[in-house]
Protein backbone atom coordinates (compact mmCIF):
# COMPACT_ATOMS: atom_id res chain seq x y z
CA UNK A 1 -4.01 -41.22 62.29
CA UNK A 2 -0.05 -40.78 62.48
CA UNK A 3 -0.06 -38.52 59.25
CA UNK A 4 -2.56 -36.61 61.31
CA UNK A 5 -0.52 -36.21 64.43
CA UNK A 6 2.37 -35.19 62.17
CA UNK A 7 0.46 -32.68 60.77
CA UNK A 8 -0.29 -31.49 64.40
CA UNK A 9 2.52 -31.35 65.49
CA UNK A 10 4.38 -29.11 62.56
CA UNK A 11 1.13 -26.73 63.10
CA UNK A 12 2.14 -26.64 66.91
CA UNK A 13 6.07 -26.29 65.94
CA UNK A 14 5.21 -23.39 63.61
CA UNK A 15 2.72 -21.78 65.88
CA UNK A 16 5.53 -21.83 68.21
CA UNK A 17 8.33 -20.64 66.19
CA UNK A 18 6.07 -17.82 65.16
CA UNK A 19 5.20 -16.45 68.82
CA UNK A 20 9.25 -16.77 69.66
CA UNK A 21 9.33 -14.37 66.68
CA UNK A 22 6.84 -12.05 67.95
CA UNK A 23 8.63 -11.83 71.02
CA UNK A 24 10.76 -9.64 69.82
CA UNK A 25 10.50 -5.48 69.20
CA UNK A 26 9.28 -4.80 65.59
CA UNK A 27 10.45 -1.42 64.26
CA UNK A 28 9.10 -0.92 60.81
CA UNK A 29 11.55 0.75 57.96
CA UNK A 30 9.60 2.44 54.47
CA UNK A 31 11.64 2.07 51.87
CA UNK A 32 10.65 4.49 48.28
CA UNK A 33 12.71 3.71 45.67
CA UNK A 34 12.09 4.13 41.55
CA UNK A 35 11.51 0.62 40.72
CA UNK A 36 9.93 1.61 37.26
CA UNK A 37 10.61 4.34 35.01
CA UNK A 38 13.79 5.70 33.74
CA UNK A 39 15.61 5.36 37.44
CA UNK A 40 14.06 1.48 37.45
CA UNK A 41 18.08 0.09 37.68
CA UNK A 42 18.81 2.11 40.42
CA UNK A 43 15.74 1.31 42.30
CA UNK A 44 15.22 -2.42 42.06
CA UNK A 45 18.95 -2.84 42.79
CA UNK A 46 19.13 -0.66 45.69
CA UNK A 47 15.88 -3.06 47.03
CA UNK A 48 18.41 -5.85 46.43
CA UNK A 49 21.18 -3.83 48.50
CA UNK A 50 18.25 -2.68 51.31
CA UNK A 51 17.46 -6.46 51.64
CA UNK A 52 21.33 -7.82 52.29
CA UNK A 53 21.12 -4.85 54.89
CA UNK A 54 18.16 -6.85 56.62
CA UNK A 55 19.62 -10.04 56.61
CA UNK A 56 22.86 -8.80 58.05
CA UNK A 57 20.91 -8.05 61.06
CA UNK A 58 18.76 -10.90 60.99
CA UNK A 59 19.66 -11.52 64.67
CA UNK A 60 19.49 -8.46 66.12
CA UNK A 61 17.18 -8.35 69.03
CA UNK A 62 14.55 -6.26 67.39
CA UNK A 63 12.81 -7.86 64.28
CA UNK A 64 13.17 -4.79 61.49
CA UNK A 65 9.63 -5.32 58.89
CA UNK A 66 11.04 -3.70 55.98
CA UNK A 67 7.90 -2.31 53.57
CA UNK A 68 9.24 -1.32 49.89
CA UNK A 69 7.07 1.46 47.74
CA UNK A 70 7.72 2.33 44.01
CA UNK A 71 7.73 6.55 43.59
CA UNK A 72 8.56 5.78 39.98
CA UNK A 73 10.82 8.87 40.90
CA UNK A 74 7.66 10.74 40.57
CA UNK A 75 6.95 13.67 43.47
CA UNK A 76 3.92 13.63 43.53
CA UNK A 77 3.76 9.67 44.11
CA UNK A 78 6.22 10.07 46.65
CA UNK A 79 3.63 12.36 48.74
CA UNK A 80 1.18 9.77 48.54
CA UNK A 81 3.25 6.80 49.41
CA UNK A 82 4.68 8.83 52.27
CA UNK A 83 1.81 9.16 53.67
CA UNK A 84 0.98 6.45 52.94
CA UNK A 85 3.77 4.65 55.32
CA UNK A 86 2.74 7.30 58.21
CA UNK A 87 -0.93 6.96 58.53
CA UNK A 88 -1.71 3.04 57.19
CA UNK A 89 1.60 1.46 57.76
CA UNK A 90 2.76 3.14 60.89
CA UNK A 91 6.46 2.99 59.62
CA UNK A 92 9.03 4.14 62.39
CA UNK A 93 11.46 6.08 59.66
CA UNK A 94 11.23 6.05 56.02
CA UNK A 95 13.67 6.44 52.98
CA UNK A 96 13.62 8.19 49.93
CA UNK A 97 16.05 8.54 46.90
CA UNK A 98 17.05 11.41 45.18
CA UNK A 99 17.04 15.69 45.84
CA UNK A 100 12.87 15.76 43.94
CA UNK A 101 11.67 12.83 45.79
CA UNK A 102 13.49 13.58 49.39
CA UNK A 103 12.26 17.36 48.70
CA UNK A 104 8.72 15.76 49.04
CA UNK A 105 8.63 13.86 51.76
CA UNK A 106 11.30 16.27 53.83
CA UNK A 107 7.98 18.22 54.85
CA UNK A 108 5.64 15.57 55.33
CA UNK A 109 7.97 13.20 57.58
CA UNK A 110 8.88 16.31 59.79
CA UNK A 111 5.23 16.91 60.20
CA UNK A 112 4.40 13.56 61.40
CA UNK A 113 7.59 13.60 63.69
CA UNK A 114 8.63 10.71 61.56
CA UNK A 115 12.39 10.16 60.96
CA UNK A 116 13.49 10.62 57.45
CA UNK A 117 17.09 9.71 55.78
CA UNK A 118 17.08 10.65 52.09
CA UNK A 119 20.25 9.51 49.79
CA UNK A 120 20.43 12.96 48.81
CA UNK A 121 22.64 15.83 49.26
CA UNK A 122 20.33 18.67 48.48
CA UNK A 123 20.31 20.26 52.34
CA UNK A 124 17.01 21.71 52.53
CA UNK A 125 15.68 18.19 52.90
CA UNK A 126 17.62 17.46 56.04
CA UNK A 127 15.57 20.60 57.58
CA UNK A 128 13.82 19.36 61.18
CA UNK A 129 15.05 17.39 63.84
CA UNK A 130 14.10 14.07 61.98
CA UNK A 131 15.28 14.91 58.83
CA UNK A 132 18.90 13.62 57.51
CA UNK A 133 20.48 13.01 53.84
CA UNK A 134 23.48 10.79 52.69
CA UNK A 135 25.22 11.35 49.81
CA UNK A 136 27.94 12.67 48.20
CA UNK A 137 28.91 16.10 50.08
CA UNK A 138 28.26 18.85 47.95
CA UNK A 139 31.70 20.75 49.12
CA UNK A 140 33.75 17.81 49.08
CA UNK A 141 32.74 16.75 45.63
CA UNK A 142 32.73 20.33 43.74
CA UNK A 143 35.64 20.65 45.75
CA UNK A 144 37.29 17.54 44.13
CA UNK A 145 36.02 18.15 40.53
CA UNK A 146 37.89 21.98 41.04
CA UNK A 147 40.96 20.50 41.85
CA UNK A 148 40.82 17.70 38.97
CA UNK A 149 40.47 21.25 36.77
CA UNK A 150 43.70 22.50 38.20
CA UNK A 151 45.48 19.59 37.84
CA UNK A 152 44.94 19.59 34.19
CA UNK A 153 46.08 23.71 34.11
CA UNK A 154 42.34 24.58 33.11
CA UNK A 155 41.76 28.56 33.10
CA UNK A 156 38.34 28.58 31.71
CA UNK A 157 35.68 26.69 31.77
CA UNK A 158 31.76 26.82 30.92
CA UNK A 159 29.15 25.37 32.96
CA UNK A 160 25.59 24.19 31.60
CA UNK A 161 23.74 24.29 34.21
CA UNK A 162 19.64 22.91 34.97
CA UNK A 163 17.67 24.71 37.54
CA UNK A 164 17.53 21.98 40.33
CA UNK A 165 17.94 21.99 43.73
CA UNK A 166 20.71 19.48 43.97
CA UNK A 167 22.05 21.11 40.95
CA UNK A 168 21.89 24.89 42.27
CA UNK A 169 23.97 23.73 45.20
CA UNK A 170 26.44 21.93 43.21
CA UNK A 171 26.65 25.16 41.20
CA UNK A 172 27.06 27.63 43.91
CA UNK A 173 30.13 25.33 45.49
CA UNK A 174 31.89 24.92 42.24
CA UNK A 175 32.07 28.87 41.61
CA UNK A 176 33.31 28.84 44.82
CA UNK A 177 36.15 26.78 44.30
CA UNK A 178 36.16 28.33 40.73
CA UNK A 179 36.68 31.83 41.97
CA UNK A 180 39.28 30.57 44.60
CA UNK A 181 41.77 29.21 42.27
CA UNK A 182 41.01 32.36 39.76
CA UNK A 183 39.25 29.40 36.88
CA UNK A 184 36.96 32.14 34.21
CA UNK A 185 33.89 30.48 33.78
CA UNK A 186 30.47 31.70 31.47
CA UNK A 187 27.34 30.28 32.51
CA UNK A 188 24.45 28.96 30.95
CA UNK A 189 21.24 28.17 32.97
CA UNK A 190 17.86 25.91 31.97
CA UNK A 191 14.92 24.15 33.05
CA UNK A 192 14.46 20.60 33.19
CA UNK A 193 12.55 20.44 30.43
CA UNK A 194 14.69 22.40 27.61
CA UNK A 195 15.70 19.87 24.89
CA UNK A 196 17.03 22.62 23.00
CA UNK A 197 20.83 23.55 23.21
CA UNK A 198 22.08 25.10 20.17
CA UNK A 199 22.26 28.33 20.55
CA UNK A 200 24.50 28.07 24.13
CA UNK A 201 26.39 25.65 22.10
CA UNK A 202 27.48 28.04 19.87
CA UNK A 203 27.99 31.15 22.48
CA UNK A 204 29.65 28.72 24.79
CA UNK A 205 31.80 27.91 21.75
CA UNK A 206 32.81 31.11 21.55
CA UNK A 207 34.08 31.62 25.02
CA UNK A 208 37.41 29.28 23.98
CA UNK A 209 37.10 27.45 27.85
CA UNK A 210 39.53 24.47 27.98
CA UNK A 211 36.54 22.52 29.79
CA UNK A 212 32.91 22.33 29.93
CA UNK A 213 30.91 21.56 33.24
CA UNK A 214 27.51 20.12 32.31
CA UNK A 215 25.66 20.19 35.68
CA UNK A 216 22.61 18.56 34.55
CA UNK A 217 20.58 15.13 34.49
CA UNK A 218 19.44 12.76 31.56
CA UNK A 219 18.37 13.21 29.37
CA UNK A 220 19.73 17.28 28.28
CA UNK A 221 22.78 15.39 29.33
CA UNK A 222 23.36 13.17 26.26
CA UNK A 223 21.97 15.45 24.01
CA UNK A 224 24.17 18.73 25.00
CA UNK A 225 26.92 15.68 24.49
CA UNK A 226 25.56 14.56 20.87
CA UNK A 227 25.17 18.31 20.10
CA UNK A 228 28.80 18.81 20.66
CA UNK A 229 29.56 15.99 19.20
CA UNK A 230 28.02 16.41 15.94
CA UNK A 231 29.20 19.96 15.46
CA UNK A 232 32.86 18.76 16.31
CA UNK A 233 33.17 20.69 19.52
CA UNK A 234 36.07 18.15 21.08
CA UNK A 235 36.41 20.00 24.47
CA UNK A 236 36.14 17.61 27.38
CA UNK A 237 33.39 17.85 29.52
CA UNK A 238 33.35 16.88 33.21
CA UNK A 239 30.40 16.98 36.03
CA UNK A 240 29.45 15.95 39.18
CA UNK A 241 27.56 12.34 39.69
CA UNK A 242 25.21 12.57 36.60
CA UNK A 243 27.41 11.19 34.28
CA UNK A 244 27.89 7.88 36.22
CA UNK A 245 24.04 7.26 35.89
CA UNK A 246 24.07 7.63 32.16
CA UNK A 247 23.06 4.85 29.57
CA UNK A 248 24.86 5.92 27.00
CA UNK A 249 28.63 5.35 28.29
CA UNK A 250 29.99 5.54 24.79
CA UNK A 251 29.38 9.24 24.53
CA UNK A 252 31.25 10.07 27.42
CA UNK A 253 34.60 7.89 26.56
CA UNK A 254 37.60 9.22 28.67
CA UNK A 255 35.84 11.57 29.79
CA UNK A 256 36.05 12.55 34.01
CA UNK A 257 33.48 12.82 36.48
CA UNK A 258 33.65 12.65 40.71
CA UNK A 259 30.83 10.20 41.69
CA UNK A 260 29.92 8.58 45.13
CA UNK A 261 32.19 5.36 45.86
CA UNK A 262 30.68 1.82 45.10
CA UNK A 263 30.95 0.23 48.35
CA UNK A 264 33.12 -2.26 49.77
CA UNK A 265 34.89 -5.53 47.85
CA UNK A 266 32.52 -7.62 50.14
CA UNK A 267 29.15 -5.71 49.22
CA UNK A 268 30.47 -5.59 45.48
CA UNK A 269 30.57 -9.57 45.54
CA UNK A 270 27.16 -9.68 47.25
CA UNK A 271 25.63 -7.84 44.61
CA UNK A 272 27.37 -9.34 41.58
CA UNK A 273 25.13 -12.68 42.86
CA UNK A 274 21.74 -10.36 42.31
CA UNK A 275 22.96 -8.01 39.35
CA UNK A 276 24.76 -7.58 36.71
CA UNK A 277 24.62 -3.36 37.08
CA UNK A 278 28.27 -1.88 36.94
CA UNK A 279 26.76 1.35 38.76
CA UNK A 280 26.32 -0.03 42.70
CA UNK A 281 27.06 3.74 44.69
CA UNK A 282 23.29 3.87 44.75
CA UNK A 283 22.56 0.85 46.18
CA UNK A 284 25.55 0.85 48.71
CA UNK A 285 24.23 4.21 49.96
CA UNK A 286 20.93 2.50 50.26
CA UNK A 287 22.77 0.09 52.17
CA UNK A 288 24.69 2.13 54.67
CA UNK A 289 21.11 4.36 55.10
CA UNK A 290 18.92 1.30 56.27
CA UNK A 291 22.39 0.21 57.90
CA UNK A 292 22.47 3.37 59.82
CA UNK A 293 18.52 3.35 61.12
CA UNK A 294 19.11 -0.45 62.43
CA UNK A 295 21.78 0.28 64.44
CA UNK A 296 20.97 3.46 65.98
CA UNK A 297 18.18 1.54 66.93
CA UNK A 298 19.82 -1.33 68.10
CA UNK A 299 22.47 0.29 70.37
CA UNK A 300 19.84 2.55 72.17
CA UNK A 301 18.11 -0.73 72.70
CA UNK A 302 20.87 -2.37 73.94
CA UNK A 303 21.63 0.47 76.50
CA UNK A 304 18.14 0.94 77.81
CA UNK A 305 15.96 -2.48 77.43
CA UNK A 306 13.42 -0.84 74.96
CA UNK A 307 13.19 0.46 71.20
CA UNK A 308 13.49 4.54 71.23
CA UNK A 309 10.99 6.60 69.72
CA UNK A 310 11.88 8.57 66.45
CA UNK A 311 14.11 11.25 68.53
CA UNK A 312 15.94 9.34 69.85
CA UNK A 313 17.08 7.58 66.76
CA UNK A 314 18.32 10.87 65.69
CA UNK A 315 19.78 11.36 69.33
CA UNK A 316 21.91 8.38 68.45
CA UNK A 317 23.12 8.96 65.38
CA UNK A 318 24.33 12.29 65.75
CA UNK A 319 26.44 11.07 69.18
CA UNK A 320 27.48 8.29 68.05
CA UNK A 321 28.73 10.58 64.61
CA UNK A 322 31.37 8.35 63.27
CA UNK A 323 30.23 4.97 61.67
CA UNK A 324 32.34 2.44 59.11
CA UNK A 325 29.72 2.37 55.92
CA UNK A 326 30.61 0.66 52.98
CA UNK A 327 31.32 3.38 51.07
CA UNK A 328 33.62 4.81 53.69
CA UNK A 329 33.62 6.44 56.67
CA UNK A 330 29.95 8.33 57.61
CA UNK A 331 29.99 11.57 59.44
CA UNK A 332 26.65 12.02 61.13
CA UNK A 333 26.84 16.19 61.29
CA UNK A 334 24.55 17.81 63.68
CA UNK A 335 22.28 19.55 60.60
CA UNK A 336 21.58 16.14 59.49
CA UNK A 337 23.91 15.94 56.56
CA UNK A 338 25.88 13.14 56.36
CA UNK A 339 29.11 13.40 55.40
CA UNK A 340 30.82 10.78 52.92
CA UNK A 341 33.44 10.39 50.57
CA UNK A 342 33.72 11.19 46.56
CA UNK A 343 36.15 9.37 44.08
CA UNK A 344 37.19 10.57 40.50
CA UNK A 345 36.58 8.43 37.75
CA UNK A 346 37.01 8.14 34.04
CA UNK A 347 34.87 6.44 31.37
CA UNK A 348 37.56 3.64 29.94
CA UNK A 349 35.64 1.15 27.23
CA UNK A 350 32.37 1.97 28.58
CA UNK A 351 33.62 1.25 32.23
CA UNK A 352 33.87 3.80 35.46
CA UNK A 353 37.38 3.71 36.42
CA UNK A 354 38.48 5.22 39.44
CA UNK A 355 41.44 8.12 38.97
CA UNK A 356 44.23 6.90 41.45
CA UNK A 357 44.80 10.23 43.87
């Protein structure tokens, strides 16, 4: 009879604790990250990074459901989970990763009058009223990699470049900043699914540029690299961002890139506990995103007594503008783009090391 009354009890205790729980607002957060596939790192640490986000605001007065998806960094899956988080799960904003995936759901979110913050940079995707990307600033990093080049007295340089989005834009800025501090360059354009670099090897070869840009993602990455290698081409290569996501460090020893910053000492430490991963921008910009949706939520809340509807989340975070992320300091612009910081680094024994400015 007492073991029953214990039992009881705790029922009555839990049943209690629950409904104090329920008592508060619930806005719901739909997270799409790769957590399979060739981008599975990225994702399933940037879940890790999403969820130290959620417990940092653990006692906030609105209870934030976080649901994760896995896009395998796959389009077309992206649609579906999108949707997905819209129509079945009712989500109040949703995330995506990368310029293919964000491209995707851009349309879909702004249909639904759903907000949308993808850590991208590609600014089509922050098109609509509810649509916003964080990453890297295309002018401020093509503007950084340009002035690395003239720094090391480079006059010519040729740029490899893969027909992306993301990568277009990064293309367009850099001749910018090319043509502005009068740096030749030849250019050699493919599509994501060339494998075959031989021939612009040689031509680009013949050009005699002191530098090589190679604006393009794994894998034409490593093998451009082990094509130059092999046929003893030692000119140094540089990009933007892709070469801080490759797996094979070794073929990109001192070589310089400008990638995203990692995050703060504190957030480094936290996840050091979950992962061994030297390559944390992603997740700290995963981080900062969630961050960002919590507390525009939070201080409209605070001000007015009640959650605010998808508008007026974006409302918020373009007044408010300036916030303290991680990585740095966040400008919320009124297009949607956020602005953030880029750092130069080096490949030193298979480690990123950041250039001193």
């Amino acid at each position: 009879m007492k073991k029953l009354l214990i039992s009881i009890l705790a029922a009555i205790t839990l049943v209690a604790c629950s409904e104090e729980k329920s008592d508060k607002p619930v806005v719901k957060i739909g997270v799409m990250l790769p957590m399979s596939g060739e981008l599975a790192e990225f994702g399933e640490n940037s879940r890790y990074a999403v969820e130290l986000a959620a417990e940092d605001h653990k006692d906030s007065p609105i209870k934030f459901k976080i649901i994760f998806e896995d896009d395998m960094f796959t389009p077309s899956k992206a649609a579906i989970i999108a949707n997905k988080f819209i129509s079945v799960d009712k989500v109040d904003a949703v995330v995506s990763s990368f310029s293919p995936v964000g491209s995707v759901v851009s349309p879909i979110a702004d249909k639904a009058k759903v907000l949308h913050i993808s850590l991208s940079n590609a600014s089509n995707i922050a098109e609509g009223d509810l649509n916003f990307t964080d990453w890297q600033l295309v002018d401020i990093a093509a503007k950084k990699m340009v002035d690395y080049l003239v720094s090391q007295k480079c006059k010519k340089v040729v740029a490899f470049n893969m027909q992306t989005v993301g990568n277009e834009e990064f293309r367009v800025k850099t001749n910018e900043f090319l043509d502005k501090n009068n740096i030749k360059y030849q250019e050699f354009s493919f599509g994501p699914d060339n494998r075959n670099f031989a021939l612009m090897i040689q031509k680009a070869k013949a050009f005699g540029a002191d530098y090589w840009i190679l604006n393009t993602f794994s894998p034409a990455l490593e093998i451009i690299r082990k094509e130059m290698l092999a046929d003893d081409v030692n000119i140094p290569v540089i990009n933007i961002q892709n070469m801080g996501l490759t797996k094979n460090p070794e073929l990109f020893e001192n070589q310089v890139f400008v990638f995203a910053p990692d995050g703060d000492e504190k957030f480094i430490a936290r996840m050091a506990q979950k992962t061994s991963s030297k390559v944390l921008n992603i997740p700290a910009y995963a981080y900062d995103i969630v961050n960002l949706i919590m507390t525009a939520n939070e201080d409209f809340y605070a001000k007015n007594g009640r959650i605010p509807n998808d508008y007026e989340v974006a409302e918020t975070l373009k007044k408010t503008k300036f916030y303290d992320g991680i990585v740095g300091r966040l400008e919320v612009q009124d297009n949607g783009v956020i602005k953030s910081p880029s750092v130069v680094r080096k490949f030193v024994n298979g480690e990123q090391i950041i250039i001193k400015e």
